[in-house]
C-alpha atoms as a PDB file:
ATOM      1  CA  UNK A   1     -80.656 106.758 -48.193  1.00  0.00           C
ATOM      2  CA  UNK A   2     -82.291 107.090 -44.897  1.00  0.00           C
ATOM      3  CA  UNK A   3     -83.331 104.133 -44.364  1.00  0.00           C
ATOM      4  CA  UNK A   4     -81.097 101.152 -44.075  1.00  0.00           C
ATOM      5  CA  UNK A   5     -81.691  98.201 -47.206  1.00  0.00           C
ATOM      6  CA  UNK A   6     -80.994  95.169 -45.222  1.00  0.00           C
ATOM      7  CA  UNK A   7     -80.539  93.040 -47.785  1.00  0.00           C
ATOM      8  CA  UNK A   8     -77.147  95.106 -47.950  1.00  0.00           C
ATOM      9  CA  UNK A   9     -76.310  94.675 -44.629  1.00  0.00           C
ATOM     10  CA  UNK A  10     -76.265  90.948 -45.278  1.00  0.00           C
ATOM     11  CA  UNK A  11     -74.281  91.008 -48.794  1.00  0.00           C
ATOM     12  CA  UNK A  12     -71.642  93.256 -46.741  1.00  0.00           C
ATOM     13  CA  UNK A  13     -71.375  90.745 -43.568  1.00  0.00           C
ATOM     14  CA  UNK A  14     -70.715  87.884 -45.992  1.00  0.00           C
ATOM     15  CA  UNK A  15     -68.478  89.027 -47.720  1.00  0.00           C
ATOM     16  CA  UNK A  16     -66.518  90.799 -45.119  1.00  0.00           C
ATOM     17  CA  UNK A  17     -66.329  87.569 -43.516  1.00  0.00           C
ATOM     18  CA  UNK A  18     -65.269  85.604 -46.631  1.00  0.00           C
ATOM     19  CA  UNK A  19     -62.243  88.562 -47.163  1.00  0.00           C
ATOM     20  CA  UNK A  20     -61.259  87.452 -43.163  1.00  0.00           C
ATOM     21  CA  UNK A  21     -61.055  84.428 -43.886  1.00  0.00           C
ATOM     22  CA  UNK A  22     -58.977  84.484 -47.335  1.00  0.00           C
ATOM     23  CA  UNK A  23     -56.688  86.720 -45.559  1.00  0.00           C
ATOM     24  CA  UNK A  24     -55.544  84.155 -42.502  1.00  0.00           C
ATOM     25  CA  UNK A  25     -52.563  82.974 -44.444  1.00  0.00           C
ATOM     26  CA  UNK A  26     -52.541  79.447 -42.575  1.00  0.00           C
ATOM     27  CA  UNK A  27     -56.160  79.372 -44.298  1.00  0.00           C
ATOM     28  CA  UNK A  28     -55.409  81.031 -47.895  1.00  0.00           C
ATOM     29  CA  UNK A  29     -52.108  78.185 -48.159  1.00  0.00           C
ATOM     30  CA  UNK A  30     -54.108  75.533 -47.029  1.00  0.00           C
ATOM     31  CA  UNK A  31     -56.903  75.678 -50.219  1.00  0.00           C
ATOM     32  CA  UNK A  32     -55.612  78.099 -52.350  1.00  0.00           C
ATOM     33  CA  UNK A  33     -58.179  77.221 -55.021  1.00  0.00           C
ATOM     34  CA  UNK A  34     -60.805  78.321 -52.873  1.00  0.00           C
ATOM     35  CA  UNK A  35     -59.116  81.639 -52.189  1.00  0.00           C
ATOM     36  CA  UNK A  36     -59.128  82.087 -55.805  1.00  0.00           C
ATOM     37  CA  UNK A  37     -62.289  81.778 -56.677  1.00  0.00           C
ATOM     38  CA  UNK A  38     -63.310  84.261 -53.666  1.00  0.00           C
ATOM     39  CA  UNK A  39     -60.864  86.594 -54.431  1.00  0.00           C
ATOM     40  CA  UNK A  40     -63.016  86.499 -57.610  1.00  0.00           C
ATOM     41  CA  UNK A  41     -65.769  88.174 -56.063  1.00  0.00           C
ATOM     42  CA  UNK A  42     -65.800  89.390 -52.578  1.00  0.00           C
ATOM     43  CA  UNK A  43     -64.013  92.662 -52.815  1.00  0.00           C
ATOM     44  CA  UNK A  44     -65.732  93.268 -55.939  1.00  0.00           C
ATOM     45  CA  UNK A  45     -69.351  93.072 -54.478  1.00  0.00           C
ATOM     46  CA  UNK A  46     -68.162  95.804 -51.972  1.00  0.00           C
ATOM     47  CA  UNK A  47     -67.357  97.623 -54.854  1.00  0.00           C
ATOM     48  CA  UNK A  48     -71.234  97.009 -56.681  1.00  0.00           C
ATOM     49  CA  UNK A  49     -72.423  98.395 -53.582  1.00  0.00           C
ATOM     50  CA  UNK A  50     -70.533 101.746 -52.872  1.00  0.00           C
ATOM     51  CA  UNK A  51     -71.339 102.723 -56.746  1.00  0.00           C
ATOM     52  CA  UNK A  52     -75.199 102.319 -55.961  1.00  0.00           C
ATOM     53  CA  UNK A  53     -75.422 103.806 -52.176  1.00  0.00           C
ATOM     54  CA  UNK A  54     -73.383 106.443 -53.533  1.00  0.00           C
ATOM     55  CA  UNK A  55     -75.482 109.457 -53.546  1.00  0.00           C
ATOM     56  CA  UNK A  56     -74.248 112.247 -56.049  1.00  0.00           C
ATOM     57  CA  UNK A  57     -76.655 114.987 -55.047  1.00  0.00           C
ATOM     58  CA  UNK A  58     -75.240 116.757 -52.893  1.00  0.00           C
ATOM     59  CA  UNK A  59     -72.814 120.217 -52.774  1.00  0.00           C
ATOM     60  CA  UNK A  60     -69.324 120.227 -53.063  1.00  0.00           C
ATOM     61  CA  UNK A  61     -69.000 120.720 -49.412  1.00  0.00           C
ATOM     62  CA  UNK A  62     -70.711 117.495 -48.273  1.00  0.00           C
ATOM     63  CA  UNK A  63     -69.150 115.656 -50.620  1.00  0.00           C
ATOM     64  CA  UNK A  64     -65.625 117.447 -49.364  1.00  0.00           C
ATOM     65  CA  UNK A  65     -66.150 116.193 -45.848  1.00  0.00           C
ATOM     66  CA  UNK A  66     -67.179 112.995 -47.277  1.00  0.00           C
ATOM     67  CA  UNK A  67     -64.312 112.200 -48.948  1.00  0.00           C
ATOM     68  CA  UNK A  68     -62.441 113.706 -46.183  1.00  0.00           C
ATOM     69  CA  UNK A  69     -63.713 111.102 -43.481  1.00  0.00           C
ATOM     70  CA  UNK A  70     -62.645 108.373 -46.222  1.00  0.00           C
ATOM     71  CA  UNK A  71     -59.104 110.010 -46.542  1.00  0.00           C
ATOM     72  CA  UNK A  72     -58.267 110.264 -42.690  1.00  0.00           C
ATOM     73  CA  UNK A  73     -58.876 106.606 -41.657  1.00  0.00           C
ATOM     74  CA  UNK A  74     -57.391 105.682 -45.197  1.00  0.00           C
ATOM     75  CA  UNK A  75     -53.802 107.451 -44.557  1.00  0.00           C
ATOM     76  CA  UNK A  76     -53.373 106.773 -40.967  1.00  0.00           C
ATOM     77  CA  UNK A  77     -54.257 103.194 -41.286  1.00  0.00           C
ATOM     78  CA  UNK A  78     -51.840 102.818 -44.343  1.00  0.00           C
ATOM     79  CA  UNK A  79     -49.261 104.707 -43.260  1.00  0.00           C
ATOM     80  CA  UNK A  80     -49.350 102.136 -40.453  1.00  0.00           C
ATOM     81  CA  UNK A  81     -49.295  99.310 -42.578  1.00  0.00           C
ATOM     82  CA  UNK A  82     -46.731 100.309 -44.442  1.00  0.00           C
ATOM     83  CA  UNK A  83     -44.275 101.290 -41.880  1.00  0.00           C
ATOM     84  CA  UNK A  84     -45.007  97.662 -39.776  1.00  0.00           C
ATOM     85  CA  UNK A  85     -44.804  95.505 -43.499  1.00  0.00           C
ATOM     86  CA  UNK A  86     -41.150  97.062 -43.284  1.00  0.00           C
ATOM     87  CA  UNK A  87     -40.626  95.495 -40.150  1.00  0.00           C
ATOM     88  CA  UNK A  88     -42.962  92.003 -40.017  1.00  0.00           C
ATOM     89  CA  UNK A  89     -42.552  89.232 -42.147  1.00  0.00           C
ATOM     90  CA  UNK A  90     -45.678  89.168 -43.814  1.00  0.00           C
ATOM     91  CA  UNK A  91     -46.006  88.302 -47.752  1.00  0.00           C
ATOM     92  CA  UNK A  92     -46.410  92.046 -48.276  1.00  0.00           C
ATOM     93  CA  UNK A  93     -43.127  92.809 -46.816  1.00  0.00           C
ATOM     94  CA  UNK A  94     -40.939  96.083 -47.504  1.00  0.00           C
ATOM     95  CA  UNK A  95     -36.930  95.370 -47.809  1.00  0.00           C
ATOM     96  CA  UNK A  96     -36.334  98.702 -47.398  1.00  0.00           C
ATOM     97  CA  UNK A  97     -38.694 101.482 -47.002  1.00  0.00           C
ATOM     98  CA  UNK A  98     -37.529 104.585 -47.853  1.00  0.00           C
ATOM     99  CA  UNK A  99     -39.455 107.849 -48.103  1.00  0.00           C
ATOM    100  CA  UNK A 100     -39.953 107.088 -52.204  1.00  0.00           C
ATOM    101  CA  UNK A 101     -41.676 104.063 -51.307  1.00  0.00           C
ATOM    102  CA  UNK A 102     -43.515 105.156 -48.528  1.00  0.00           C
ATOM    103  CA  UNK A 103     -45.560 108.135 -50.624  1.00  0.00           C
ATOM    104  CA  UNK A 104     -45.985 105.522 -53.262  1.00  0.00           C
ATOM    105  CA  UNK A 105     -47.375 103.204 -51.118  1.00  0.00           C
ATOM    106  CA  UNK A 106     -49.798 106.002 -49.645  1.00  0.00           C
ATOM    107  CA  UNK A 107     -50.758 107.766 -53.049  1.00  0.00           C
ATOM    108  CA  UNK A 108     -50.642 105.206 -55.354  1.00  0.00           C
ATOM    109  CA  UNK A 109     -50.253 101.239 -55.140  1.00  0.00           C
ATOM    110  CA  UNK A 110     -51.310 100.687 -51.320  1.00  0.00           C
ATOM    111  CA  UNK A 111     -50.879  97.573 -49.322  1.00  0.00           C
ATOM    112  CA  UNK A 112     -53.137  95.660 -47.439  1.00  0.00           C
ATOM    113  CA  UNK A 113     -57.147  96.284 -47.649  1.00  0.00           C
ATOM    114  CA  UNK A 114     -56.763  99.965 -47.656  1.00  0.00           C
ATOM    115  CA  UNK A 115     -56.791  99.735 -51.506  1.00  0.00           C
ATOM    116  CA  UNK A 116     -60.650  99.130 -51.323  1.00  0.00           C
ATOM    117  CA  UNK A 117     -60.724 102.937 -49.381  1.00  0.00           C
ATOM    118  CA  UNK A 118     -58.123 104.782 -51.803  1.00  0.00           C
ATOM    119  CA  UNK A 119     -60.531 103.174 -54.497  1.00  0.00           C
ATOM    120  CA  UNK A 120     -63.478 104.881 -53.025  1.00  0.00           C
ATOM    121  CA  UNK A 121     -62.130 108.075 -52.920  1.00  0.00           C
ATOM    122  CA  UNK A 122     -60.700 108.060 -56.400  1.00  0.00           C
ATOM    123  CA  UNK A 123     -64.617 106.953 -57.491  1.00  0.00           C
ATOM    124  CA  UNK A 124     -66.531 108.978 -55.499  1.00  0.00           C
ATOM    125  CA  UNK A 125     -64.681 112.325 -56.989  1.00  0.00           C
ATOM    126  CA  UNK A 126     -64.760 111.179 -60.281  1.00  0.00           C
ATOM    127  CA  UNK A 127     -68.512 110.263 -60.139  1.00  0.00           C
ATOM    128  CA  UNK A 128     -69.383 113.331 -58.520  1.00  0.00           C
ATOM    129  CA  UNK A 129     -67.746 115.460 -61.376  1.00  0.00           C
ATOM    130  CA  UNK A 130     -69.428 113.362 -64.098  1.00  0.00           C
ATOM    131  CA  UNK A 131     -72.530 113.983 -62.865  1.00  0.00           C
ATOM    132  CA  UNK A 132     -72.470 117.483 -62.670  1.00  0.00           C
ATOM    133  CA  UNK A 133     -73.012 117.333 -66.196  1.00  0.00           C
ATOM    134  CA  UNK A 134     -75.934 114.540 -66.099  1.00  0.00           C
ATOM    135  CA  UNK A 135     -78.673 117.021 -66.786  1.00  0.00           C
ATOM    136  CA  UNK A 136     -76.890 117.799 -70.139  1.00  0.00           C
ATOM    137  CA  UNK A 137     -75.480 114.157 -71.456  1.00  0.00           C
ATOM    138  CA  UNK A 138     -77.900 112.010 -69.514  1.00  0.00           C
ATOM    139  CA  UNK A 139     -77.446 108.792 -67.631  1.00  0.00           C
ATOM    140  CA  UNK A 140     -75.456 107.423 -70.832  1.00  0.00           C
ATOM    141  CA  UNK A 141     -73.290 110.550 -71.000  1.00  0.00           C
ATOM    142  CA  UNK A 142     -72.144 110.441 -67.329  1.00  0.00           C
ATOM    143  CA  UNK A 143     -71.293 106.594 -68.036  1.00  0.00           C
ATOM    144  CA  UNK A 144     -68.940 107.223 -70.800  1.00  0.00           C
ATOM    145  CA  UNK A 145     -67.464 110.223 -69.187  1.00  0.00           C
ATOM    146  CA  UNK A 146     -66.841 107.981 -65.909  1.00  0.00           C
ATOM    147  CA  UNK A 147     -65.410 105.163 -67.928  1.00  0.00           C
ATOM    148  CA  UNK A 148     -63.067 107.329 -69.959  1.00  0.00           C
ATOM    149  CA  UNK A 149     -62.061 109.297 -66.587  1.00  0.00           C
ATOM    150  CA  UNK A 150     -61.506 106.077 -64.704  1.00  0.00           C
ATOM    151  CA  UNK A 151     -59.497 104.737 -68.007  1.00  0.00           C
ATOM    152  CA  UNK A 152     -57.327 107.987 -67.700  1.00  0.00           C
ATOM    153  CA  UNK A 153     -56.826 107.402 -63.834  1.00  0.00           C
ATOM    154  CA  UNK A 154     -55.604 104.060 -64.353  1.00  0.00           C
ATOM    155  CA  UNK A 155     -53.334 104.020 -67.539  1.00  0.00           C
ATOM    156  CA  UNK A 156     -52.377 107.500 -67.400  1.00  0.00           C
ATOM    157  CA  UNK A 157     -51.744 108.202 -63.843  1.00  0.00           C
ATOM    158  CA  UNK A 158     -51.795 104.973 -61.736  1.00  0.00           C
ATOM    159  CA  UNK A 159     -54.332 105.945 -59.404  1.00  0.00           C
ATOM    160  CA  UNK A 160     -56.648 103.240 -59.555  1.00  0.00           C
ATOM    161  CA  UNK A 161     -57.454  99.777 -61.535  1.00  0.00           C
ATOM    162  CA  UNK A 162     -59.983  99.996 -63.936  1.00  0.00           C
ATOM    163  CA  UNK A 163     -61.591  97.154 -63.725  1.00  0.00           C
ATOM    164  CA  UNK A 164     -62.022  97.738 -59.900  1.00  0.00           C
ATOM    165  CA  UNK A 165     -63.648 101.214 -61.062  1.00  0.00           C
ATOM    166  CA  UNK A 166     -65.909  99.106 -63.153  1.00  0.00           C
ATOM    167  CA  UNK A 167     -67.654  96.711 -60.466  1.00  0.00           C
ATOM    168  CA  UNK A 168     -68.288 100.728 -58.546  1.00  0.00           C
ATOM    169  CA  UNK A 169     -69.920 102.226 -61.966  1.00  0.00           C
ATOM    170  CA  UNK A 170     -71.875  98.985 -62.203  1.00  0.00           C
ATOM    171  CA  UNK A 171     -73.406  99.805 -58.960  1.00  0.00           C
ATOM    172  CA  UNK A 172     -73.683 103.638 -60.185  1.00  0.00           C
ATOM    173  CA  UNK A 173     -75.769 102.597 -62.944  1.00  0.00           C
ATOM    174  CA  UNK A 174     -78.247 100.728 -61.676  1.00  0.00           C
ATOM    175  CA  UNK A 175     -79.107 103.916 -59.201  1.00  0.00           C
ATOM    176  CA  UNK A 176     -79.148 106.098 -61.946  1.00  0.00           C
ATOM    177  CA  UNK A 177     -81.381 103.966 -63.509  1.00  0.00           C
ATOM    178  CA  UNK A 178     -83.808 104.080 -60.645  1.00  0.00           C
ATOM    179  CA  UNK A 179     -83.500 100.100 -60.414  1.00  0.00           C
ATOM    180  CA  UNK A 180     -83.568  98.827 -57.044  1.00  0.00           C
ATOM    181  CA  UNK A 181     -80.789  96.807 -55.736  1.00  0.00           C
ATOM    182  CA  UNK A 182     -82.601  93.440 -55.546  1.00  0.00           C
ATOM    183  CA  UNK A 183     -83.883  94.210 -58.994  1.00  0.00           C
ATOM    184  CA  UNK A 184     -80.923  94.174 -60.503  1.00  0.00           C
ATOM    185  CA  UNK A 185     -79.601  91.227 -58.410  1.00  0.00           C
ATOM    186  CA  UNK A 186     -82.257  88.973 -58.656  1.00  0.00           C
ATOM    187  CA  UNK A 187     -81.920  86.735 -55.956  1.00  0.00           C
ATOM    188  CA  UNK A 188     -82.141  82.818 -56.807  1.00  0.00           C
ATOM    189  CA  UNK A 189     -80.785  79.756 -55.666  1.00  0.00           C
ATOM    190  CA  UNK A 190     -80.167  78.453 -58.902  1.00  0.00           C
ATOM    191  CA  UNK A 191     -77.309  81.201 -58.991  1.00  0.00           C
ATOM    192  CA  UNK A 192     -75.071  78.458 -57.538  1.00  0.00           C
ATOM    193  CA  UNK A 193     -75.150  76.391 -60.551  1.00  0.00           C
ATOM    194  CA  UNK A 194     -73.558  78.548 -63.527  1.00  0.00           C
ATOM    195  CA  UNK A 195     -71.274  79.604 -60.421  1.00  0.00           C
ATOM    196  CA  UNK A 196     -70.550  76.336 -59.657  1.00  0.00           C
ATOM    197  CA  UNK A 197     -69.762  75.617 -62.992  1.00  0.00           C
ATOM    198  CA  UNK A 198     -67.417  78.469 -63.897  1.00  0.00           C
ATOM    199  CA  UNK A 199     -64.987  77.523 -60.904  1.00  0.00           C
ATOM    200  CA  UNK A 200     -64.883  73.960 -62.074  1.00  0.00           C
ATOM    201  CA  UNK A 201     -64.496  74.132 -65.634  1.00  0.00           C
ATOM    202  CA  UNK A 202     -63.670  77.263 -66.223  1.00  0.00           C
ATOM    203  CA  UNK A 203     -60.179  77.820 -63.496  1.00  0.00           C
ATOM    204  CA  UNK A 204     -58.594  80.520 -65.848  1.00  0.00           C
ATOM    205  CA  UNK A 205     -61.258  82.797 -65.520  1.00  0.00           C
ATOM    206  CA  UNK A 206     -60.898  83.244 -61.910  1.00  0.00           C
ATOM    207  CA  UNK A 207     -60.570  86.914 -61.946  1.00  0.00           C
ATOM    208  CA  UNK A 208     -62.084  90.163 -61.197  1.00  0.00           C
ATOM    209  CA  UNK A 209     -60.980  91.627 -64.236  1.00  0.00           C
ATOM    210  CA  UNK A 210     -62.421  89.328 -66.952  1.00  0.00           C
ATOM    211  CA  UNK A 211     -65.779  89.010 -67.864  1.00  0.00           C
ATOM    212  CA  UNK A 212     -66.525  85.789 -66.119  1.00  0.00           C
ATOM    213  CA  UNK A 213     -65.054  87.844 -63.220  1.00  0.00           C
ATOM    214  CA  UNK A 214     -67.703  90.247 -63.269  1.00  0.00           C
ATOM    215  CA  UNK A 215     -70.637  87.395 -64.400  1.00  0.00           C
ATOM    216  CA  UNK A 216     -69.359  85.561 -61.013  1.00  0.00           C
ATOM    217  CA  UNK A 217     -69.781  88.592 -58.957  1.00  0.00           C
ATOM    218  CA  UNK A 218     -73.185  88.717 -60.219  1.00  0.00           C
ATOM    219  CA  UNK A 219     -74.011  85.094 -59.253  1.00  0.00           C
ATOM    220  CA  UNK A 220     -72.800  85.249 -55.865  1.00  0.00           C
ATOM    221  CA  UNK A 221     -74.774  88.011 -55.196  1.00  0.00           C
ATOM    222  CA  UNK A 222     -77.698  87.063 -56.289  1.00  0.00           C
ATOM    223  CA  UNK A 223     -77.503  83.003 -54.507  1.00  0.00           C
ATOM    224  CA  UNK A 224     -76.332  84.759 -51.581  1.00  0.00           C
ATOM    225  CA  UNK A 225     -79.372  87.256 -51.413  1.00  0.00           C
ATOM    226  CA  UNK A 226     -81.524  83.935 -52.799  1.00  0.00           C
ATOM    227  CA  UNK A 227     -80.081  82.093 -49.160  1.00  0.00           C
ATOM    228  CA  UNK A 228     -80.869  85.123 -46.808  1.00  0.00           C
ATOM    229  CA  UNK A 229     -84.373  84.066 -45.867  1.00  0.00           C
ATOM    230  CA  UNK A 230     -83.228  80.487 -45.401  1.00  0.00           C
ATOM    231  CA  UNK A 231     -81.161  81.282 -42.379  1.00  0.00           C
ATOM    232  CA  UNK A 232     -82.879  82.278 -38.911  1.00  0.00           C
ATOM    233  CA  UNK A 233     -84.191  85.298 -37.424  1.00  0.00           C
ATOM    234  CA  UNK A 234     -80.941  84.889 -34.722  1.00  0.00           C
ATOM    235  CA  UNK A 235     -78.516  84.945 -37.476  1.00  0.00           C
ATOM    236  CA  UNK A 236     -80.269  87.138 -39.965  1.00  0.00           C
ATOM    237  CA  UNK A 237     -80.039  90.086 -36.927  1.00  0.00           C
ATOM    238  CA  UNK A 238     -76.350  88.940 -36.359  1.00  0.00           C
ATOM    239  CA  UNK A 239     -75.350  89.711 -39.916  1.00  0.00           C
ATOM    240  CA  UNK A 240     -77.027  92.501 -40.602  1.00  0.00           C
ATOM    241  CA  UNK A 241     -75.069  93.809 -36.969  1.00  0.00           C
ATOM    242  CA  UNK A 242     -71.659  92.774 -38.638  1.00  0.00           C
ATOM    243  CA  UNK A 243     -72.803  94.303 -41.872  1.00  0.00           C
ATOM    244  CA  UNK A 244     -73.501  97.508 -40.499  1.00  0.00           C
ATOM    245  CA  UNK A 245     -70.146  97.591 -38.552  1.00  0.00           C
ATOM    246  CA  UNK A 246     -67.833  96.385 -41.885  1.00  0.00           C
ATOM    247  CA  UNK A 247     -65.778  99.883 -41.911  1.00  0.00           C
ATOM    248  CA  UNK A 248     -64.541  98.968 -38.664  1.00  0.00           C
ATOM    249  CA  UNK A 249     -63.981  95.706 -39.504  1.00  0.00           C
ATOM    250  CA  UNK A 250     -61.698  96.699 -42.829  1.00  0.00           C
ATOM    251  CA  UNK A 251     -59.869  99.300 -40.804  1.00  0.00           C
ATOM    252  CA  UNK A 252     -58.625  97.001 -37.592  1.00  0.00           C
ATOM    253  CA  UNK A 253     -59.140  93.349 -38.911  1.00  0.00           C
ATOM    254  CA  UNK A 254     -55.008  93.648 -40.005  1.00  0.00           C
ATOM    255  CA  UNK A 255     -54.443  94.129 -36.528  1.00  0.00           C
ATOM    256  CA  UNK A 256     -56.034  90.783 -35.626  1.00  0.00           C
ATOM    257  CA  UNK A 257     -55.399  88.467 -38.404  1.00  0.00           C
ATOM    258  CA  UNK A 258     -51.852  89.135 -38.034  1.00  0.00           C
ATOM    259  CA  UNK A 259     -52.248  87.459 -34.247  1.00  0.00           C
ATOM    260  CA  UNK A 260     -54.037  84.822 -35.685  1.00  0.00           C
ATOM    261  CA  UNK A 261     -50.476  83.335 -37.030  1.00  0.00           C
ATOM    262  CA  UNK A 262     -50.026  82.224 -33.347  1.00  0.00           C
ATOM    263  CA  UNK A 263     -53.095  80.130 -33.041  1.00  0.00           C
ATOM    264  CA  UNK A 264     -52.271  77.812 -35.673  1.00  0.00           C
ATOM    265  CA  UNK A 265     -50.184  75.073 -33.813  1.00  0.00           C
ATOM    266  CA  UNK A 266     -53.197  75.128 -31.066  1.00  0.00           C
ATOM    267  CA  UNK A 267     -55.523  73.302 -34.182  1.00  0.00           C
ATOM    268  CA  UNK A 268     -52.871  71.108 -35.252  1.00  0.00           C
ATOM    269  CA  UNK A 269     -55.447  68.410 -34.173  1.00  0.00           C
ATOM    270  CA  UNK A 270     -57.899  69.691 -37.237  1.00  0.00           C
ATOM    271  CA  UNK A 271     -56.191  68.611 -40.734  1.00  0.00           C
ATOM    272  CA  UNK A 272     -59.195  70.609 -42.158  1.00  0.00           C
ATOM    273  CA  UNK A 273     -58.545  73.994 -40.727  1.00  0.00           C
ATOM    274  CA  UNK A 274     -62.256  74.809 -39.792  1.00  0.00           C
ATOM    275  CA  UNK A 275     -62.026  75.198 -36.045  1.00  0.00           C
ATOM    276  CA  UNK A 276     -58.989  77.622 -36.345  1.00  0.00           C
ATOM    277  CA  UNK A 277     -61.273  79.356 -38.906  1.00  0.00           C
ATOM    278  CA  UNK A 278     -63.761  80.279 -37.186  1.00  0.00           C
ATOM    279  CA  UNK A 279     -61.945  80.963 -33.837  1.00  0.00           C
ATOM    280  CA  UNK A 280     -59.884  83.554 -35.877  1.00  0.00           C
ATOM    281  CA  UNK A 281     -62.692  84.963 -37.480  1.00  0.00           C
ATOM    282  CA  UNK A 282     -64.597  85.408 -34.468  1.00  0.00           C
ATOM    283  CA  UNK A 283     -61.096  86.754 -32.937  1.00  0.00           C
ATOM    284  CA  UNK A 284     -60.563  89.169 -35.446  1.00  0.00           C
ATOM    285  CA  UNK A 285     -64.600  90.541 -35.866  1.00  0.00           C
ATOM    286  CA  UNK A 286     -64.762  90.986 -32.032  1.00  0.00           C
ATOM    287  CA  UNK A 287     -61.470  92.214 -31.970  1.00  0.00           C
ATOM    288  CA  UNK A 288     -62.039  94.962 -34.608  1.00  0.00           C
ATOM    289  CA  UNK A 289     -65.591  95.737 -32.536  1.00  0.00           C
ATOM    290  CA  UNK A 290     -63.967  96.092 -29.698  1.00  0.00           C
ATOM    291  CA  UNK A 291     -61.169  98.576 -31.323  1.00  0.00           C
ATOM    292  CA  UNK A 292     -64.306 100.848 -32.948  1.00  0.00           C
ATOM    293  CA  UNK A 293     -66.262 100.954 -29.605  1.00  0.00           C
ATOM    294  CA  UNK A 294     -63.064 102.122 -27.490  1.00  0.00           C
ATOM    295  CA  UNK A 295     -62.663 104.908 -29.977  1.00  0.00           C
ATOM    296  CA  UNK A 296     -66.320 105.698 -29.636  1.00  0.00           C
ATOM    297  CA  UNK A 297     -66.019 106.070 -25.960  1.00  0.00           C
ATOM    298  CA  UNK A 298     -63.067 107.994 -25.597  1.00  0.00           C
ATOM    299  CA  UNK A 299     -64.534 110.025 -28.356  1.00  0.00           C
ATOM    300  CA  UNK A 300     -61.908 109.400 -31.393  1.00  0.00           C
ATOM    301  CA  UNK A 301     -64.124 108.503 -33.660  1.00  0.00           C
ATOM    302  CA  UNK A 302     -64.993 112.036 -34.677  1.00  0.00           C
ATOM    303  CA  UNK A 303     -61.400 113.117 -35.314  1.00  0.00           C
ATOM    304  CA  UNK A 304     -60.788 109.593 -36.856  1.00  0.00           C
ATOM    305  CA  UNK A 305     -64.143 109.306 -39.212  1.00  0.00           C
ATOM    306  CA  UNK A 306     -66.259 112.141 -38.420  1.00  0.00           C
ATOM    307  CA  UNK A 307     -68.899 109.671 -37.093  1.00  0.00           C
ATOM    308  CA  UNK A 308     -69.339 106.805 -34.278  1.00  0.00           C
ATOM    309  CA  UNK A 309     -67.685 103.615 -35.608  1.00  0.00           C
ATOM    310  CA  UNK A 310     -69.618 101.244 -33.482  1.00  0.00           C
ATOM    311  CA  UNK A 311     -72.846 101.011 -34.521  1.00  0.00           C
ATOM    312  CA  UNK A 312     -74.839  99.081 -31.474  1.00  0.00           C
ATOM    313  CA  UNK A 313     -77.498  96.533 -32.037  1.00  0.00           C
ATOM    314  CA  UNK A 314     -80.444  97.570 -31.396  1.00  0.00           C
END
């Protein structure tokens, strides 16, 4: 898709900001309900959204260097992760990391929010086989041989979680259906109230992999498309910045929250947590900016992901 849908841009900066938030643990302890019911969604939408900008016609050699430029940033951001959870005491943290557990971490269960990238590149290959064969089984064909493919992948061989594969071949669908995005999201306000609704009467269902899971996903989607216009021009162009830059900010934002830790007696004054929220967002965004723009100018990028990281307001 050449041209950018901006509406997407948006849906990515929310919820990239929504996954920075749940992951400052001082925030995530302090109303874990809340991180719950986001956890729900947000990761989930990013899913909805690769599946339908993924674009399947192509050779084998784009999609190669594609899935390439996924798999470089991918193992040498994990592989960090990894080795520093063996030495930090964060929730994720490795007793002992041996060489087992390092190659498991890497090829099969990774830490951190590199999942969402090994995800990718598990869907994006078996997407692109499937619809090799769309001209002979149709859009219906390719569906069932994705969903028995990504059922194999995760029961058989670990590689991914199914219902994670889902939200992407939800997204897949509607572009092979030839629905547009907002289409198939129809953006309303009144998306809030069944949303509403299913986090307070409905707690057990807090989960991506049920069906109110995947009904939430849809909701928040669609209120926050509904709430887009509402905001002003100022912060419509700031999100759709952020939303353009969200690679960056999944790849470096670890490096930021983790620093984050040390702000927390400095908004001991706020019992509610808000001003140390949004300091340590805006730490961690400008931080993770700031990380993608250095690369650009000393021109890592291109052996990092094969393309600037820092994409410049315009």
């Amino acid at each position: 898709m050449q041209d950018r849908i901006r509406q997407l841009d948006y849906l990515k900066c929310v919820f990239i900001v929504l996954m920075i938030i749940f992951h400052l643990v001082y925030v995530g302890d302090k109303y874990p309900y809340a991180k719950q019911v986001v956890y729900t969604f947000h990761m989930p939408v990013f899913l909805v959204i690769s599946g339908y900008l993924a674009n399947m016609d192509k050779g084998i050699g784009k999609l190669a260097r594609q899935v390439k430029w996924l798999l470089v940033p991918y193992a040498v951001m994990e592989a960090g992760y990894t080795y520093m959870a063996s030495l930090l005491p964060i929730r994720e943290h490795i007793e002992r990391l041996t060489v087992g557990v390092f190659i498991d971490k890497l090829l099969l269960h990774p830490l951190g929010p590199y999942w969402y990238l090994h995800t990718l590149i598990v869907c994006y290959l078996i997407y692109y086989g499937a619809s090799r064969l769309r001209q002979r089984v149709g859009v219906a064909g390719v569906v069932c041989l994705m969903g028995v493919a990504f059922y194999a992948a995760d029961r058989l061989l670990g590689i991914v979680s199914l219902h994670n594969a889902m939200y992407f071949m939800a997204g897949a669908m509607v572009r092979m259906c030839g629905v547009q995005f907002i289409r198939a999201f129809s953006p309303t306000l009144l998306a809030a109230v069944p949303l509403a609704l299913f986090c307070i009467a409905s707690p057990e269902g807090l989960d991506r992999s049920t069906l109110q899971g995947f009904a939430m996903t849809w909701l928040a989607m669609s209120f926050a498309l509904a709430a887009e216009p509402h905001i002003g021009r100022k912060a419509r162009a700031a999100a759709h910045f952020i939303g353009e830059n969200t690679l960056a900010i999944l790849l470096f934002s670890p490096m930021f929250t983790i620093i984050t830790k040390r702000f927390v007696p400095l908004f001991a004054f706020d019992p509610t947590a808000l001003l140390y929220t949004a300091v340590s967002v805006a730490f961690t965004i400008g931080g993770s900016l700031a990380v993608a723009w250095v690369m650009d100018r000393l021109r890592l990028s291109r052996w990092f992901s094969g393309k600037r990281l820092y994409n410049a307001p315009e």
